[in-house]
PDB file of N, CA and C in Angstrom:
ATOM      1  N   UNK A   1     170.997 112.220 123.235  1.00  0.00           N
ATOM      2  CA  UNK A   1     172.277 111.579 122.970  1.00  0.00           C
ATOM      3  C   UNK A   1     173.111 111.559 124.239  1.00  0.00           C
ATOM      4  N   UNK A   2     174.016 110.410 124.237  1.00  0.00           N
ATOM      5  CA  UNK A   2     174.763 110.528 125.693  1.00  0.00           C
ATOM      6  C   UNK A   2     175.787 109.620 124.898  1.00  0.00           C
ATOM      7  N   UNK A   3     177.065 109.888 125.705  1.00  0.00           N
ATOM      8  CA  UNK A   3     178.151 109.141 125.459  1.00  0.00           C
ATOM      9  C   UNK A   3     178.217 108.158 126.214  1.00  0.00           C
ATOM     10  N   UNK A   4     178.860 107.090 125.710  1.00  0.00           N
ATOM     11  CA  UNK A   4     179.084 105.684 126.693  1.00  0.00           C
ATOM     12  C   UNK A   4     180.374 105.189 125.827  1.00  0.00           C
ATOM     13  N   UNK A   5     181.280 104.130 126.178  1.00  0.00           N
ATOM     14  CA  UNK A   5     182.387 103.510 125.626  1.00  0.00           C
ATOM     15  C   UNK A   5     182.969 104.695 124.910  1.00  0.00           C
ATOM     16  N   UNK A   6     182.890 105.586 125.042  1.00  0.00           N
ATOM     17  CA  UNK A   6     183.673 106.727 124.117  1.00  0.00           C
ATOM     18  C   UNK A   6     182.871 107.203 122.745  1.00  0.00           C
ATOM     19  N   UNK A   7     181.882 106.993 122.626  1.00  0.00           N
ATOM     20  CA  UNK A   7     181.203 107.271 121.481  1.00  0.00           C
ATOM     21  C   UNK A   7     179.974 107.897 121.482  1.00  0.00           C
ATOM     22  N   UNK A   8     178.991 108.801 120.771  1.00  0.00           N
ATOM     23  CA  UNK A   8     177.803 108.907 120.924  1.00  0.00           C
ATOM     24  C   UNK A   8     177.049 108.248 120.810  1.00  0.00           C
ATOM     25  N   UNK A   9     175.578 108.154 121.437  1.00  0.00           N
ATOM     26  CA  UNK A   9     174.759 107.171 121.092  1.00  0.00           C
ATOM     27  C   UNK A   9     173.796 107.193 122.015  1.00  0.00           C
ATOM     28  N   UNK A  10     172.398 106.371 121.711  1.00  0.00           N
ATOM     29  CA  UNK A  10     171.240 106.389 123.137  1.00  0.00           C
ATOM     30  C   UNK A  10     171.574 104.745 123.590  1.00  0.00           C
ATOM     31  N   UNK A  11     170.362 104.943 124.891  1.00  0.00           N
ATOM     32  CA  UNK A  11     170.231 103.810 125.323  1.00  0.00           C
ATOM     33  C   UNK A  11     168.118 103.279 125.002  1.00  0.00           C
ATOM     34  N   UNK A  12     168.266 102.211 124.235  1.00  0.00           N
ATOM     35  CA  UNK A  12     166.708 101.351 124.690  1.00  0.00           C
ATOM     36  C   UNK A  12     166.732  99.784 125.564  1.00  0.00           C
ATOM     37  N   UNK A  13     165.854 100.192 126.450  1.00  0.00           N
ATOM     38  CA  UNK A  13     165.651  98.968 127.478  1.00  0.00           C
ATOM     39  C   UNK A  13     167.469  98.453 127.809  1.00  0.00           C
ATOM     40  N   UNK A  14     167.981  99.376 127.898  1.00  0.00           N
ATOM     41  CA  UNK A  14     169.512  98.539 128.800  1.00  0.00           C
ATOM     42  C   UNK A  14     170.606  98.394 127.609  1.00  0.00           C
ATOM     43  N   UNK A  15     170.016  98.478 126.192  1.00  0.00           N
ATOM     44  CA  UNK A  15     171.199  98.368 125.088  1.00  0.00           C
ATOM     45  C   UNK A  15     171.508  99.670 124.596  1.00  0.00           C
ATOM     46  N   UNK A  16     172.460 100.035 124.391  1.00  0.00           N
ATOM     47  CA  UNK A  16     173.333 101.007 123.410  1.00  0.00           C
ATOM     48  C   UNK A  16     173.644 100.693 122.118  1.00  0.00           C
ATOM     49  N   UNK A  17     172.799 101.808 121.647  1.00  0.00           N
ATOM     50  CA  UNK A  17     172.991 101.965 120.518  1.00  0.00           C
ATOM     51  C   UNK A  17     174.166 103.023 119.696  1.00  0.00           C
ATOM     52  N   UNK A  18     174.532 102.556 119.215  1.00  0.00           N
ATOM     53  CA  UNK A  18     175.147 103.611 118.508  1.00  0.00           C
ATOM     54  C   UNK A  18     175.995 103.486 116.694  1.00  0.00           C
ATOM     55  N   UNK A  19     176.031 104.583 115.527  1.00  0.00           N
ATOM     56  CA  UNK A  19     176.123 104.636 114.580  1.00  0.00           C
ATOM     57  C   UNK A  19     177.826 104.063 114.425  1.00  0.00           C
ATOM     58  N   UNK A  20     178.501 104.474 115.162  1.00  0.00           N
ATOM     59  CA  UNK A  20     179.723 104.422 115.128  1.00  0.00           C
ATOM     60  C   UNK A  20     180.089 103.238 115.775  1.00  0.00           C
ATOM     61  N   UNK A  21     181.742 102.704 115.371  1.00  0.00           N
ATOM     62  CA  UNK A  21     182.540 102.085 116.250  1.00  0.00           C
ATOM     63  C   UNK A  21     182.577 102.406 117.368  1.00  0.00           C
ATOM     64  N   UNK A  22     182.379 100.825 117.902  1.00  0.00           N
ATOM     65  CA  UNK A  22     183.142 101.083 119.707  1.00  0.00           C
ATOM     66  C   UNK A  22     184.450 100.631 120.136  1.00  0.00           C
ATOM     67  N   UNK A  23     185.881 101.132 120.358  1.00  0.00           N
ATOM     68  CA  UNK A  23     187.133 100.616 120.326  1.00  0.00           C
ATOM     69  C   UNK A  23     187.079  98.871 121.493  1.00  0.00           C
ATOM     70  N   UNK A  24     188.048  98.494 121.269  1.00  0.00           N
ATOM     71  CA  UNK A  24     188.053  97.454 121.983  1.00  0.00           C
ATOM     72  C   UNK A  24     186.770  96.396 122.286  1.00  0.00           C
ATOM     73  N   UNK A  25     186.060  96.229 121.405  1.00  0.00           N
ATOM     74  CA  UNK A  25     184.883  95.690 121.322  1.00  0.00           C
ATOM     75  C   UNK A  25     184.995  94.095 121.175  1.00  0.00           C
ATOM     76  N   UNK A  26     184.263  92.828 121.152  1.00  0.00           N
ATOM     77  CA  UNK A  26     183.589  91.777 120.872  1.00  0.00           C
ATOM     78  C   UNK A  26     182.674  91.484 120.228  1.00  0.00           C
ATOM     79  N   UNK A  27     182.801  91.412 118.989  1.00  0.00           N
ATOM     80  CA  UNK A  27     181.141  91.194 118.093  1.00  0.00           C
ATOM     81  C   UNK A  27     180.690  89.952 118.214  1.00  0.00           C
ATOM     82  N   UNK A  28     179.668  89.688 119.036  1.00  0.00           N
ATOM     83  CA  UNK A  28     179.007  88.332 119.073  1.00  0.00           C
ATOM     84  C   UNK A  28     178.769  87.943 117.489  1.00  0.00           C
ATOM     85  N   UNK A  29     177.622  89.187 117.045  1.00  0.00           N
ATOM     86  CA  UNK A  29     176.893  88.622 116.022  1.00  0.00           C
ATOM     87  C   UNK A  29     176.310  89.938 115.185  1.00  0.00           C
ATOM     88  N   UNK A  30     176.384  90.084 113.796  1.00  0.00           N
ATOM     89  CA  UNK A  30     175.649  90.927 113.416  1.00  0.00           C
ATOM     90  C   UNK A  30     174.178  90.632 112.936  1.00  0.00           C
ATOM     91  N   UNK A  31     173.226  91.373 113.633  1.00  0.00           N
ATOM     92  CA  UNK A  31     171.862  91.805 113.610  1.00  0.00           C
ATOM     93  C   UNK A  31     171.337  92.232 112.078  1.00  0.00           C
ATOM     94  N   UNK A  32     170.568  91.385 111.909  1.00  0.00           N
ATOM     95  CA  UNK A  32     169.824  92.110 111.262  1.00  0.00           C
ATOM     96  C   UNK A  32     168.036  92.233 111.048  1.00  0.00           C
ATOM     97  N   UNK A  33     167.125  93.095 110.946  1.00  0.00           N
ATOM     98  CA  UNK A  33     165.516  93.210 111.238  1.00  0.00           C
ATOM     99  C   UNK A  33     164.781  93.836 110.296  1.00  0.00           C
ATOM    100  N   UNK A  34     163.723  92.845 109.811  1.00  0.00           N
ATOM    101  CA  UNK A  34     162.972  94.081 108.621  1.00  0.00           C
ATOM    102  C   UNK A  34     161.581  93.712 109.175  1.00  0.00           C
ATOM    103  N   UNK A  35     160.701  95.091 109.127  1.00  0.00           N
ATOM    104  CA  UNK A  35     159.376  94.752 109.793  1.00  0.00           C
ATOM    105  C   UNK A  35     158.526  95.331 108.536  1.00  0.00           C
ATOM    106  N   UNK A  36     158.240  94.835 107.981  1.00  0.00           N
ATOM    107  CA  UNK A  36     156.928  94.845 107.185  1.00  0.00           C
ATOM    108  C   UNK A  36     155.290  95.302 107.286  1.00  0.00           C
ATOM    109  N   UNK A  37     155.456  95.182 108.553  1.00  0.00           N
ATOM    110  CA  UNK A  37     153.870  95.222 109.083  1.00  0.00           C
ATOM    111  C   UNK A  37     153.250  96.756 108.986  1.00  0.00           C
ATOM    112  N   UNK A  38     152.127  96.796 108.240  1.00  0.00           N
ATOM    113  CA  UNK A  38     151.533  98.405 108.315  1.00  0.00           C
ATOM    114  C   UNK A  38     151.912  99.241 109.720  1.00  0.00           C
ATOM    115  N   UNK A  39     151.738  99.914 109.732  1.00  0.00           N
ATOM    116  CA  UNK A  39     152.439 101.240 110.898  1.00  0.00           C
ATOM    117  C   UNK A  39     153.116 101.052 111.716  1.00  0.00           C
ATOM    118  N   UNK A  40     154.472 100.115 111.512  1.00  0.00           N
ATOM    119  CA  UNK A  40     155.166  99.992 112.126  1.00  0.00           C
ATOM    120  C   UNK A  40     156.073 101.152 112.091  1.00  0.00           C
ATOM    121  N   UNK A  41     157.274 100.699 113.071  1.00  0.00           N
ATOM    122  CA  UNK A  41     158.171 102.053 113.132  1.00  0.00           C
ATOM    123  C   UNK A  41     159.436 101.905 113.719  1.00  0.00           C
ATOM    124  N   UNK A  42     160.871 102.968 113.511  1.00  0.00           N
ATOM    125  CA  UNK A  42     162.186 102.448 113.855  1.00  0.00           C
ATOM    126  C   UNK A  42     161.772 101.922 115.663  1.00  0.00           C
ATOM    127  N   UNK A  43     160.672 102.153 116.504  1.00  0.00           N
ATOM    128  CA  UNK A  43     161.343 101.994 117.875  1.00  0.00           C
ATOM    129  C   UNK A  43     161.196 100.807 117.530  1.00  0.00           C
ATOM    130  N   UNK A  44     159.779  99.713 116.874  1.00  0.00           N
ATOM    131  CA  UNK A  44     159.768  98.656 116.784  1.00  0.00           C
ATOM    132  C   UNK A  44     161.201  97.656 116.049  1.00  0.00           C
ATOM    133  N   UNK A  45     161.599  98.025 115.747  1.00  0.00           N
ATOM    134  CA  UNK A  45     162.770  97.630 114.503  1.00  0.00           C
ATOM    135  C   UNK A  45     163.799  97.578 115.900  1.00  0.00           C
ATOM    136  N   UNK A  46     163.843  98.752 116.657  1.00  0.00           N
ATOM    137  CA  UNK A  46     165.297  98.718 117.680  1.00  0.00           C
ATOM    138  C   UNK A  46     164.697  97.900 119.292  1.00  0.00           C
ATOM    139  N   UNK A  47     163.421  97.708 119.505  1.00  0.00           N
ATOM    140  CA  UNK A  47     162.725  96.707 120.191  1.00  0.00           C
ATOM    141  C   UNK A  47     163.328  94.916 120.036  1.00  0.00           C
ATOM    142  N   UNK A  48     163.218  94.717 118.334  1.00  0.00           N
ATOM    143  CA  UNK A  48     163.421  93.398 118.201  1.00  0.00           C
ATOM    144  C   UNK A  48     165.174  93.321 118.004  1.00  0.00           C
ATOM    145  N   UNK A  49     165.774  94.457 117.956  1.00  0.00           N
ATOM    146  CA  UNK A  49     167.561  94.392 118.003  1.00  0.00           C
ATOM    147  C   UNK A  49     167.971  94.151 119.515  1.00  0.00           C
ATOM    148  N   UNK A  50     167.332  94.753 120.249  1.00  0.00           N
ATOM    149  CA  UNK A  50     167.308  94.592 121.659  1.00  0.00           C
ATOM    150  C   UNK A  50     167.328  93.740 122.228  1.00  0.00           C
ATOM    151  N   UNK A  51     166.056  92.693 122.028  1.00  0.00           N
ATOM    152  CA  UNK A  51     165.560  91.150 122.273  1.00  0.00           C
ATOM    153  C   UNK A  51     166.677  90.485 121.752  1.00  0.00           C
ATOM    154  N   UNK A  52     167.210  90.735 120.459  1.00  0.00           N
ATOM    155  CA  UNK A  52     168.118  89.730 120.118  1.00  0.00           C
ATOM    156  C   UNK A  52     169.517  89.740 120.882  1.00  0.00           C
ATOM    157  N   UNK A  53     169.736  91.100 121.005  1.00  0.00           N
ATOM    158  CA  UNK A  53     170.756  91.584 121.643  1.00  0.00           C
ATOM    159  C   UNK A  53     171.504  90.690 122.966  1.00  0.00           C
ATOM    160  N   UNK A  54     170.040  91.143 123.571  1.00  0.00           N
ATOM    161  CA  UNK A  54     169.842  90.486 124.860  1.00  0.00           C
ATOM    162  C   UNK A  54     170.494  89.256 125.385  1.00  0.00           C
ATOM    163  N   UNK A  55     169.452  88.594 124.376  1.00  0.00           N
ATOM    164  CA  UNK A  55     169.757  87.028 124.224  1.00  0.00           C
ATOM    165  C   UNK A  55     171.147  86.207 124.135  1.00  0.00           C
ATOM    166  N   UNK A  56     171.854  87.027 122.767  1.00  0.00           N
ATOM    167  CA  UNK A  56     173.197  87.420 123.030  1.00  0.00           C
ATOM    168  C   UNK A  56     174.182  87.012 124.192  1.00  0.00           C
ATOM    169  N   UNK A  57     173.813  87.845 125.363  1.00  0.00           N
ATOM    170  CA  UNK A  57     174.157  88.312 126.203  1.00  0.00           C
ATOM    171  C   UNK A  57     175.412  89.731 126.078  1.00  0.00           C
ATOM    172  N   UNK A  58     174.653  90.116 124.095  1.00  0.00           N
ATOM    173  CA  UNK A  58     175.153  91.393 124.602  1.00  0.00           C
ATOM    174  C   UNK A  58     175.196  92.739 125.162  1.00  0.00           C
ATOM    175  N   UNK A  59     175.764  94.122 125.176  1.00  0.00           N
ATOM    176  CA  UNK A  59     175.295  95.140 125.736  1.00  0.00           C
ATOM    177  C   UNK A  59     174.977  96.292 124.916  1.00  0.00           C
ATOM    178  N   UNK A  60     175.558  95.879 123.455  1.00  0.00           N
ATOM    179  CA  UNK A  60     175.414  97.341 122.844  1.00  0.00           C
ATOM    180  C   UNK A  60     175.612  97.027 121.439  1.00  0.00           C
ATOM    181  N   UNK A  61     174.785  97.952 120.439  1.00  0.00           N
ATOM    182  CA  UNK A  61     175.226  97.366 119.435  1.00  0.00           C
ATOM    183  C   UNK A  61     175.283  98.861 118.544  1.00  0.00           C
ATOM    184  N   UNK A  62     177.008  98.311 117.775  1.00  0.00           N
ATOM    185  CA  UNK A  62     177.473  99.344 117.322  1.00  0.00           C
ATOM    186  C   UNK A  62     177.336  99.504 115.626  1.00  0.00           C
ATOM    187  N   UNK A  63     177.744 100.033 114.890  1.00  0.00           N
ATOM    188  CA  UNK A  63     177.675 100.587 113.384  1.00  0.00           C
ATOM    189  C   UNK A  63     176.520 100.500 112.879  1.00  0.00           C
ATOM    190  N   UNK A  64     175.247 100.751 114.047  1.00  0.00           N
ATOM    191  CA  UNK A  64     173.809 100.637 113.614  1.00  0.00           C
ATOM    192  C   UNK A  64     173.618 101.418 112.725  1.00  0.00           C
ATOM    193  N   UNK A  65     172.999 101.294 111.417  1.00  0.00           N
ATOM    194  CA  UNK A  65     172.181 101.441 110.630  1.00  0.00           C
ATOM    195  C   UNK A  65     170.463 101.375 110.129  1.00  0.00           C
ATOM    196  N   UNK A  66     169.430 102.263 109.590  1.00  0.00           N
ATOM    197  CA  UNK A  66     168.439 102.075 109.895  1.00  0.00           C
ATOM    198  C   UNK A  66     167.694 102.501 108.608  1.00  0.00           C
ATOM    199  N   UNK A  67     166.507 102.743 108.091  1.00  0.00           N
ATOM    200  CA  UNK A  67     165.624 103.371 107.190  1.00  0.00           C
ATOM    201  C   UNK A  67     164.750 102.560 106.948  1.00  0.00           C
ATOM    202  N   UNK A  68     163.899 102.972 105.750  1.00  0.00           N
ATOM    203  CA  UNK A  68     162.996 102.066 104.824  1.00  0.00           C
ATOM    204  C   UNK A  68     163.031 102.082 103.490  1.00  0.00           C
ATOM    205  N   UNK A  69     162.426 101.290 103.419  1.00  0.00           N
ATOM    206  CA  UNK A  69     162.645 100.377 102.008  1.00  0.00           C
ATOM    207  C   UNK A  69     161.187 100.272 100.939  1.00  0.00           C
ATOM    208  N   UNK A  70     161.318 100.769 100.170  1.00  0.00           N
ATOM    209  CA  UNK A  70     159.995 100.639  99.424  1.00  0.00           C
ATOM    210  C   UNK A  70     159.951  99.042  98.559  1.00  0.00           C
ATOM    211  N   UNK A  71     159.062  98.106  98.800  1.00  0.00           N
ATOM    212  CA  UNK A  71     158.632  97.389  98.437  1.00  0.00           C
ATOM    213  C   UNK A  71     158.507  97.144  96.295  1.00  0.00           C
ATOM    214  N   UNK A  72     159.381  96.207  96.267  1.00  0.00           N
ATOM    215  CA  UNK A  72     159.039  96.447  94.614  1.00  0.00           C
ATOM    216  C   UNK A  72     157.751  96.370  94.342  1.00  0.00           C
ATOM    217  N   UNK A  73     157.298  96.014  92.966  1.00  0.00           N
ATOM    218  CA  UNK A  73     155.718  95.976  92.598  1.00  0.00           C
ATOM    219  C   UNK A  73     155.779  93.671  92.422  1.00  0.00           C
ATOM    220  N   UNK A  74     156.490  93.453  92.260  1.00  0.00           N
ATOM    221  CA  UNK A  74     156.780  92.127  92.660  1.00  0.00           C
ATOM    222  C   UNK A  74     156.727  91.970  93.924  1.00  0.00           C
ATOM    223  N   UNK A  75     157.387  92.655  95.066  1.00  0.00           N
ATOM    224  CA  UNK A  75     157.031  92.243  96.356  1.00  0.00           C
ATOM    225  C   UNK A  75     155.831  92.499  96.353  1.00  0.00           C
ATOM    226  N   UNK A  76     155.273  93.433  96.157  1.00  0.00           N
ATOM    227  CA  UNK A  76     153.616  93.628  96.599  1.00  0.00           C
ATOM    228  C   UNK A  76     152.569  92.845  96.369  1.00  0.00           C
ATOM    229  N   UNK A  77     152.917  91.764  95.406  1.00  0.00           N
ATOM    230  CA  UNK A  77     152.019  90.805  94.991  1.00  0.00           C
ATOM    231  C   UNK A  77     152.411  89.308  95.650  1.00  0.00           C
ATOM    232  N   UNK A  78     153.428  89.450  96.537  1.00  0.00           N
ATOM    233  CA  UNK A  78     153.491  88.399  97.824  1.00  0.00           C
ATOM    234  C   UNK A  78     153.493  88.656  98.822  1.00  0.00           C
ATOM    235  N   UNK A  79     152.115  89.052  99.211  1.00  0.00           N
ATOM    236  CA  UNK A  79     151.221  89.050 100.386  1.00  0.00           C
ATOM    237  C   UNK A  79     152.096  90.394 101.552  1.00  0.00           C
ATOM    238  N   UNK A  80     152.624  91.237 100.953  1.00  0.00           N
ATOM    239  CA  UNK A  80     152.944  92.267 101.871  1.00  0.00           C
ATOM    240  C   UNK A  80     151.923  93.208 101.980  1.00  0.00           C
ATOM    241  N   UNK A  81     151.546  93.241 103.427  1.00  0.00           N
ATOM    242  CA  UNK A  81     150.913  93.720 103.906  1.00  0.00           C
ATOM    243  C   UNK A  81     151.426  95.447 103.961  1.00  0.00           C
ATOM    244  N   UNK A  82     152.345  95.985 103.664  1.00  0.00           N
ATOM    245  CA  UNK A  82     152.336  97.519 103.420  1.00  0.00           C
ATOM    246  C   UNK A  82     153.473  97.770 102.093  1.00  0.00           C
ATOM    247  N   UNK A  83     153.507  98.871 101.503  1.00  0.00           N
ATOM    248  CA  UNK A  83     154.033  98.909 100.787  1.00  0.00           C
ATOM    249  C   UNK A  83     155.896  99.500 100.874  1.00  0.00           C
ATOM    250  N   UNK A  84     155.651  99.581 102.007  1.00  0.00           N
ATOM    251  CA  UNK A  84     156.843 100.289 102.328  1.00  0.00           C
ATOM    252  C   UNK A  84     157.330  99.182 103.904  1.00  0.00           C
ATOM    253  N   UNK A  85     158.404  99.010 104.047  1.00  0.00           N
ATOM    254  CA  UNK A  85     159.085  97.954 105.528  1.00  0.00           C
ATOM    255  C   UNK A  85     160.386  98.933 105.945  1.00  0.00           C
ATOM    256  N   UNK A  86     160.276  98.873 107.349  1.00  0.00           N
ATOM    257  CA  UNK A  86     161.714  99.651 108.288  1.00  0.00           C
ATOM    258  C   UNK A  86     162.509  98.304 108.392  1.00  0.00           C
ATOM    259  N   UNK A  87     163.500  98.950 108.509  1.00  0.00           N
ATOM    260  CA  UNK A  87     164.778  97.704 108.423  1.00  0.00           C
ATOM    261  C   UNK A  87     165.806  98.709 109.304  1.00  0.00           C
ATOM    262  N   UNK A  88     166.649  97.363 110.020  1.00  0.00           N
ATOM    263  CA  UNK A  88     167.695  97.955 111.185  1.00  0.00           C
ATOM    264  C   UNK A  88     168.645  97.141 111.222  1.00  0.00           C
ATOM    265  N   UNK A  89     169.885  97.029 110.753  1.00  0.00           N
ATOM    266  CA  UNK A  89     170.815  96.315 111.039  1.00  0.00           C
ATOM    267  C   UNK A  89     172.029  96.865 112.197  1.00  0.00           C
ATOM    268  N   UNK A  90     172.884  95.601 113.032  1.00  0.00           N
ATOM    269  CA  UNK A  90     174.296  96.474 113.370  1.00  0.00           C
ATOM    270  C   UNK A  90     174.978  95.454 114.286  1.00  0.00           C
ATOM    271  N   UNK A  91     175.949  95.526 115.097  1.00  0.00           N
ATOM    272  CA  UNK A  91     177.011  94.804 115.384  1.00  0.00           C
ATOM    273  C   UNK A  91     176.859  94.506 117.162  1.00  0.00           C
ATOM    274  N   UNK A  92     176.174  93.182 117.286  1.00  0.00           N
ATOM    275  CA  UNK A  92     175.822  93.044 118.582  1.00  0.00           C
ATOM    276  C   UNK A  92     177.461  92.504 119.495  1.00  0.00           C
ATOM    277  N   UNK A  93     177.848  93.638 120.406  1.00  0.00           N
ATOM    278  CA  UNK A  93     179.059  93.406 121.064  1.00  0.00           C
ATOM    279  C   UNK A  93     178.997  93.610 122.642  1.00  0.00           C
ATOM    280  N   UNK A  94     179.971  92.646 123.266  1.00  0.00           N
ATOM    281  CA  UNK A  94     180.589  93.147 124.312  1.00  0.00           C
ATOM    282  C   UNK A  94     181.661  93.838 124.835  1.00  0.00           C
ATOM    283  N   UNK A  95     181.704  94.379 125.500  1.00  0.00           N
ATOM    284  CA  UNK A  95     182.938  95.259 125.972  1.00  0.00           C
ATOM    285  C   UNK A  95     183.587  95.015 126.977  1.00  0.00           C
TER     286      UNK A  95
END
């Protein structure tokens, strides 16, 4: 953990992450990612927040949220490939 903009939080590939508000912020856009794919995992989930991030042209994204999701027995019978998907949402901003 390291602080940046006044808040806790890490860094992947150049973005900041973090759970909390960042004061004085710019929300481009809120994010959101669900990966489905057998053994996937949160870095993959904060990989494709990143990319989007990026793109953006923003630097950090704040009130991130994360977990998984168990698949109903209706989803499972449209072609999901695991039974369980990581999901990552949060608030792509500049400062």
């Amino acid at each position: 953990m390291e602080t940046k903009y006044g808040v806790k939080g890490n860094i992947l590939d150049g973005i900041f992450f973090t759970e909390n508000e960042i004061p004085n912020t710019n929300i481009v856009k809120h994010l959101h990612v669900e990966i489905s794919r057998q053994n996937s995992n949160l870095t993959e989930v904060k990989k494709e927040l990143v990319r989007q991030a990026k793109n953006l042209g923003a630097v950090a994204i704040m009130n991130f949220k994360y977990g998984q999701k168990k698949h109903s027995t209706l989803a499972l019978l449209s072609f999901k490939w695991d039974t369980e998907s990581w999901h990552g949402e949060g608030d792509a901003v500049n400062i």
